[in-house]
C-alpha atoms as a PDB file:
ATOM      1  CA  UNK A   1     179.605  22.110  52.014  1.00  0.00           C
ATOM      2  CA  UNK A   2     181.678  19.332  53.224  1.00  0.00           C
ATOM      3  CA  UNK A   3     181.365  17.887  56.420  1.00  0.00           C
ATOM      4  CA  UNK A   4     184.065  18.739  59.205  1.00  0.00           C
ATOM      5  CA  UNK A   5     186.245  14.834  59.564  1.00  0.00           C
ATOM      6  CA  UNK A   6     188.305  14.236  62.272  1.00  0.00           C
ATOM      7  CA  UNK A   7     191.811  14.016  62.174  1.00  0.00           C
ATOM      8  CA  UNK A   8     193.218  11.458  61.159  1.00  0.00           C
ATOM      9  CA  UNK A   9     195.501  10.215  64.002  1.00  0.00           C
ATOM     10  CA  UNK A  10     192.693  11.253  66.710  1.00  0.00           C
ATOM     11  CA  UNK A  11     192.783   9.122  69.695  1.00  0.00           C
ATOM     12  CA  UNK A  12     188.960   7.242  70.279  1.00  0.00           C
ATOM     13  CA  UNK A  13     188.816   8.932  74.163  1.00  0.00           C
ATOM     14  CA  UNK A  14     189.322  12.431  72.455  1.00  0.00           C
ATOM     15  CA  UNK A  15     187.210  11.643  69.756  1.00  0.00           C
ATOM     16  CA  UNK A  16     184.149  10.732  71.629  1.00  0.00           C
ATOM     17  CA  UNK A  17     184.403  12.369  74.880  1.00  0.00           C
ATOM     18  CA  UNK A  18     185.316  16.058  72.699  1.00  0.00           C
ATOM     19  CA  UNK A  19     185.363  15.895  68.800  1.00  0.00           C
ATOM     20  CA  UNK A  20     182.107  14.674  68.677  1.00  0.00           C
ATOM     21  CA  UNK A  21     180.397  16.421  70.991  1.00  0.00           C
ATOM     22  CA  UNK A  22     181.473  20.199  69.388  1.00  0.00           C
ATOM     23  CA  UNK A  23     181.305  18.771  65.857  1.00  0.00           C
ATOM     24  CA  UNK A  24     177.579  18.223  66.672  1.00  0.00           C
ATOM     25  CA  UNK A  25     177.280  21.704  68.886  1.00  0.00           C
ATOM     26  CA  UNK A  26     178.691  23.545  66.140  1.00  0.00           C
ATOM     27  CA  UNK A  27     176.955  21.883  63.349  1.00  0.00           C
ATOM     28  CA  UNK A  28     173.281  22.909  62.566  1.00  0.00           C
ATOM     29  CA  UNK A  29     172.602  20.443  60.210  1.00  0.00           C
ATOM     30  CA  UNK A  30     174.237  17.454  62.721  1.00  0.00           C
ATOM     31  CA  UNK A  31     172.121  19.368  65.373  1.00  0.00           C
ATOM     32  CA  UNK A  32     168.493  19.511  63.573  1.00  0.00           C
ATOM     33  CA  UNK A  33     168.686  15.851  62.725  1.00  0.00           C
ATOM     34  CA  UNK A  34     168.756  15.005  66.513  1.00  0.00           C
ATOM     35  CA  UNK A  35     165.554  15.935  66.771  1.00  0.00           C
ATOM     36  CA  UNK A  36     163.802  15.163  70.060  1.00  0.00           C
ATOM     37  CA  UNK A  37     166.212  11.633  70.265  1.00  0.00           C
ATOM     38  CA  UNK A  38     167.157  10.590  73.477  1.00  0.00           C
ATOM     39  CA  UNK A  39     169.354   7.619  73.901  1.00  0.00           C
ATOM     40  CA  UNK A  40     172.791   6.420  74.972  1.00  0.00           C
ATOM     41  CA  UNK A  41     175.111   4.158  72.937  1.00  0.00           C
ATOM     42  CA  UNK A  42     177.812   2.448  73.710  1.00  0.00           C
ATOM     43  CA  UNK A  43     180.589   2.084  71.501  1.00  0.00           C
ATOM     44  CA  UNK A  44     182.889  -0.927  71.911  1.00  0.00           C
ATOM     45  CA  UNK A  45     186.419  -0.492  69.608  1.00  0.00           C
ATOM     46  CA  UNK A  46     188.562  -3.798  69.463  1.00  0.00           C
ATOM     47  CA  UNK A  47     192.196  -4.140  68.608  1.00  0.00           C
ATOM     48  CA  UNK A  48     195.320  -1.340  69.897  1.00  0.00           C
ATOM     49  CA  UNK A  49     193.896   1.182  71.122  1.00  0.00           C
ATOM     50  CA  UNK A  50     190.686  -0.110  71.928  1.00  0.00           C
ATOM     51  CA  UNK A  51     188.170   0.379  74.527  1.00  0.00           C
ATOM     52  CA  UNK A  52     184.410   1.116  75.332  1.00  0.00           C
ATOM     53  CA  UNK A  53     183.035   4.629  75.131  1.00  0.00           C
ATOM     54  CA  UNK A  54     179.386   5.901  76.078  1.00  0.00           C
ATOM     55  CA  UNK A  55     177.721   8.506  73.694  1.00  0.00           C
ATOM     56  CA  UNK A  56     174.477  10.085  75.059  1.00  0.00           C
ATOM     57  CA  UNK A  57     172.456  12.258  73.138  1.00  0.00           C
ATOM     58  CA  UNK A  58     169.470  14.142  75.379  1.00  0.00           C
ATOM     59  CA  UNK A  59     168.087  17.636  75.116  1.00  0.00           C
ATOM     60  CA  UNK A  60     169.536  18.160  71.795  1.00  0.00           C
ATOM     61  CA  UNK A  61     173.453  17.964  73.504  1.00  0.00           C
ATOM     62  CA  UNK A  62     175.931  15.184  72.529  1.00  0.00           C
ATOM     63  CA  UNK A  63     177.900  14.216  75.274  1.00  0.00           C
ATOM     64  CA  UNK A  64     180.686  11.452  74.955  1.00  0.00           C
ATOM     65  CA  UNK A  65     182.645   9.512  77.801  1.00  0.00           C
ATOM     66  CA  UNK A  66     184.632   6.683  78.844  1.00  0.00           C
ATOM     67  CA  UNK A  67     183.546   3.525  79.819  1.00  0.00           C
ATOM     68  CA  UNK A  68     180.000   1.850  79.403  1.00  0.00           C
ATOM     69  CA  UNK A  69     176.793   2.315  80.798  1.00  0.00           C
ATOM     70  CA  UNK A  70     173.559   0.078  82.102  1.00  0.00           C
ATOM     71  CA  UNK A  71     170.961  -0.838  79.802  1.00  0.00           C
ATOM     72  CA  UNK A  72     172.365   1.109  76.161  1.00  0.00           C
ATOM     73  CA  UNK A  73     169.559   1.421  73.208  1.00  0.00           C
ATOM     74  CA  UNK A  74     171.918   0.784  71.268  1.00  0.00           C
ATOM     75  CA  UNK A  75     175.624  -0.957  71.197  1.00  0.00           C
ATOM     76  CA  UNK A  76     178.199  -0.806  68.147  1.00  0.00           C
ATOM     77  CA  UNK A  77     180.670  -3.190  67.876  1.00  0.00           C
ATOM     78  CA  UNK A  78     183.912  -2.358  66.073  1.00  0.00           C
ATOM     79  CA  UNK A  79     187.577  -2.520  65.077  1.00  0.00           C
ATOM     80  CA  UNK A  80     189.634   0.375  65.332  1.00  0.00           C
ATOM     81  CA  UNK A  81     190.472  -0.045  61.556  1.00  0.00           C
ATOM     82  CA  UNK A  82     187.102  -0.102  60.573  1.00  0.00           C
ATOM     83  CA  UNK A  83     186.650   2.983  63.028  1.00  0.00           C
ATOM     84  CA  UNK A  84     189.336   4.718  61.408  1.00  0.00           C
ATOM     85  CA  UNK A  85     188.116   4.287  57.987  1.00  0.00           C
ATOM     86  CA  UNK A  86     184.455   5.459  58.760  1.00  0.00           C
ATOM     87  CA  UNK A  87     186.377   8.733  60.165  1.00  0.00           C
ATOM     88  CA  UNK A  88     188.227   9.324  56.673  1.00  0.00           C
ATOM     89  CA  UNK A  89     185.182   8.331  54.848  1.00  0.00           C
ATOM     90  CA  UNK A  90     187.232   5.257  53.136  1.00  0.00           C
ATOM     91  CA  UNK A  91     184.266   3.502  53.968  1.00  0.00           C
ATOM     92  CA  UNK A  92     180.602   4.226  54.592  1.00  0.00           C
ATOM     93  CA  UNK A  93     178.328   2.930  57.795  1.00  0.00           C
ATOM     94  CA  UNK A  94     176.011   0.946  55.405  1.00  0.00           C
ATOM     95  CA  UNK A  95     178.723  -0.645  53.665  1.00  0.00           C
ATOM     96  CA  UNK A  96     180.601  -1.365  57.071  1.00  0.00           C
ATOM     97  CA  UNK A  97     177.427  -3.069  58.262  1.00  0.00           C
ATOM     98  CA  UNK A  98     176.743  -5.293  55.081  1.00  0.00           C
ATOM     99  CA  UNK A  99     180.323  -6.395  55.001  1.00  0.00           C
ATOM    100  CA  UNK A 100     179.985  -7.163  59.192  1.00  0.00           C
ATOM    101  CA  UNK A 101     182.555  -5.361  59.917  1.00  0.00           C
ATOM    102  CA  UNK A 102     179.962  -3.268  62.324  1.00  0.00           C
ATOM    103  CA  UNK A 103     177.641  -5.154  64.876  1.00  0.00           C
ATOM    104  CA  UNK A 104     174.727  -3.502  66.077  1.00  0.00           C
ATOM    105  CA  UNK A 105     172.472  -4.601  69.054  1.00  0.00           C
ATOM    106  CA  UNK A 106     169.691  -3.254  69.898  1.00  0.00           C
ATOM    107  CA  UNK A 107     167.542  -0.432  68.136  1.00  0.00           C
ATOM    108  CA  UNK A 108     168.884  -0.485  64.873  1.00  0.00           C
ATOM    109  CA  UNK A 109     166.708   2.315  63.901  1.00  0.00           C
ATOM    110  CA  UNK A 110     168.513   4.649  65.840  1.00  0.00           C
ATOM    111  CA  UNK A 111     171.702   3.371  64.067  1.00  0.00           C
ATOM    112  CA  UNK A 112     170.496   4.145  61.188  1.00  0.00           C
ATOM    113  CA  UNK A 113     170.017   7.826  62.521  1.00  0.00           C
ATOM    114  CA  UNK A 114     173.256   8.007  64.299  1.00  0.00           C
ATOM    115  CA  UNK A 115     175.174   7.519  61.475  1.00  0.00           C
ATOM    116  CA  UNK A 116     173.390  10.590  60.058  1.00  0.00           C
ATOM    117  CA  UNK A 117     174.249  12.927  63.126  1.00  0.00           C
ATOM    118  CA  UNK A 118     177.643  11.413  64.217  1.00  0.00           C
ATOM    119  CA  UNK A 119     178.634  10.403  60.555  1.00  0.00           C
END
């Protein structure tokens, strides 16, 4: 079974503050790969349309919201074009991050597993 994408023309504050949080509630497989992770991520999206966004995953809930926090594990660094195309599946996270159109700081293990729960 295919996995549930966004639409297309989704806004980045609805996407992380409510897509991906029920996408990830309502998804056993996208909820069995979180496992026992804690950790919050911040996502910042450059370009129109743009802005910083906080992901936290804890207790085995995804919870998304505006705006950054203290200390991340982890920090993503994107375009809203490259964003976009990740959603459609145009492109995939590994490719995105060998062609540098993603930046990653800090634990780029969990990354790695993000992209397998939010991807």
């Amino acid at each position: 079974m295919e996995r549930l994408k966004p639409p297309a023309d989704i806004s980045p504050l609805d996407f992380f503050t409510n897509w991906i949080p029920n996408a990830v509630a309502t998804d056993e497989t996208r909820r069995s790969k979180l496992d026992n992770t804690q950790a919050k991520v911040v996502f910042e999206l450059s370009g129109e349309q743009g802005g910083t966004y906080t992901v936290e995953i804890a207790d085995g809930v995804v919870r998304g919201a505006e705006g950054p926090v203290d200390n991340p594990d982890l920090k993503v660094e994107i375009d809203i074009d490259t964003w976009r195309q990740l959603n459609r599946g145009d492109i995939s996270a590994p490719e995105a991050l060998l062609k540098r159109r993603v930046k990653l700081q800090g634990d780029f293990l969990l990354g790695l597993k993000l992209h397998l729960i939010l991807g």
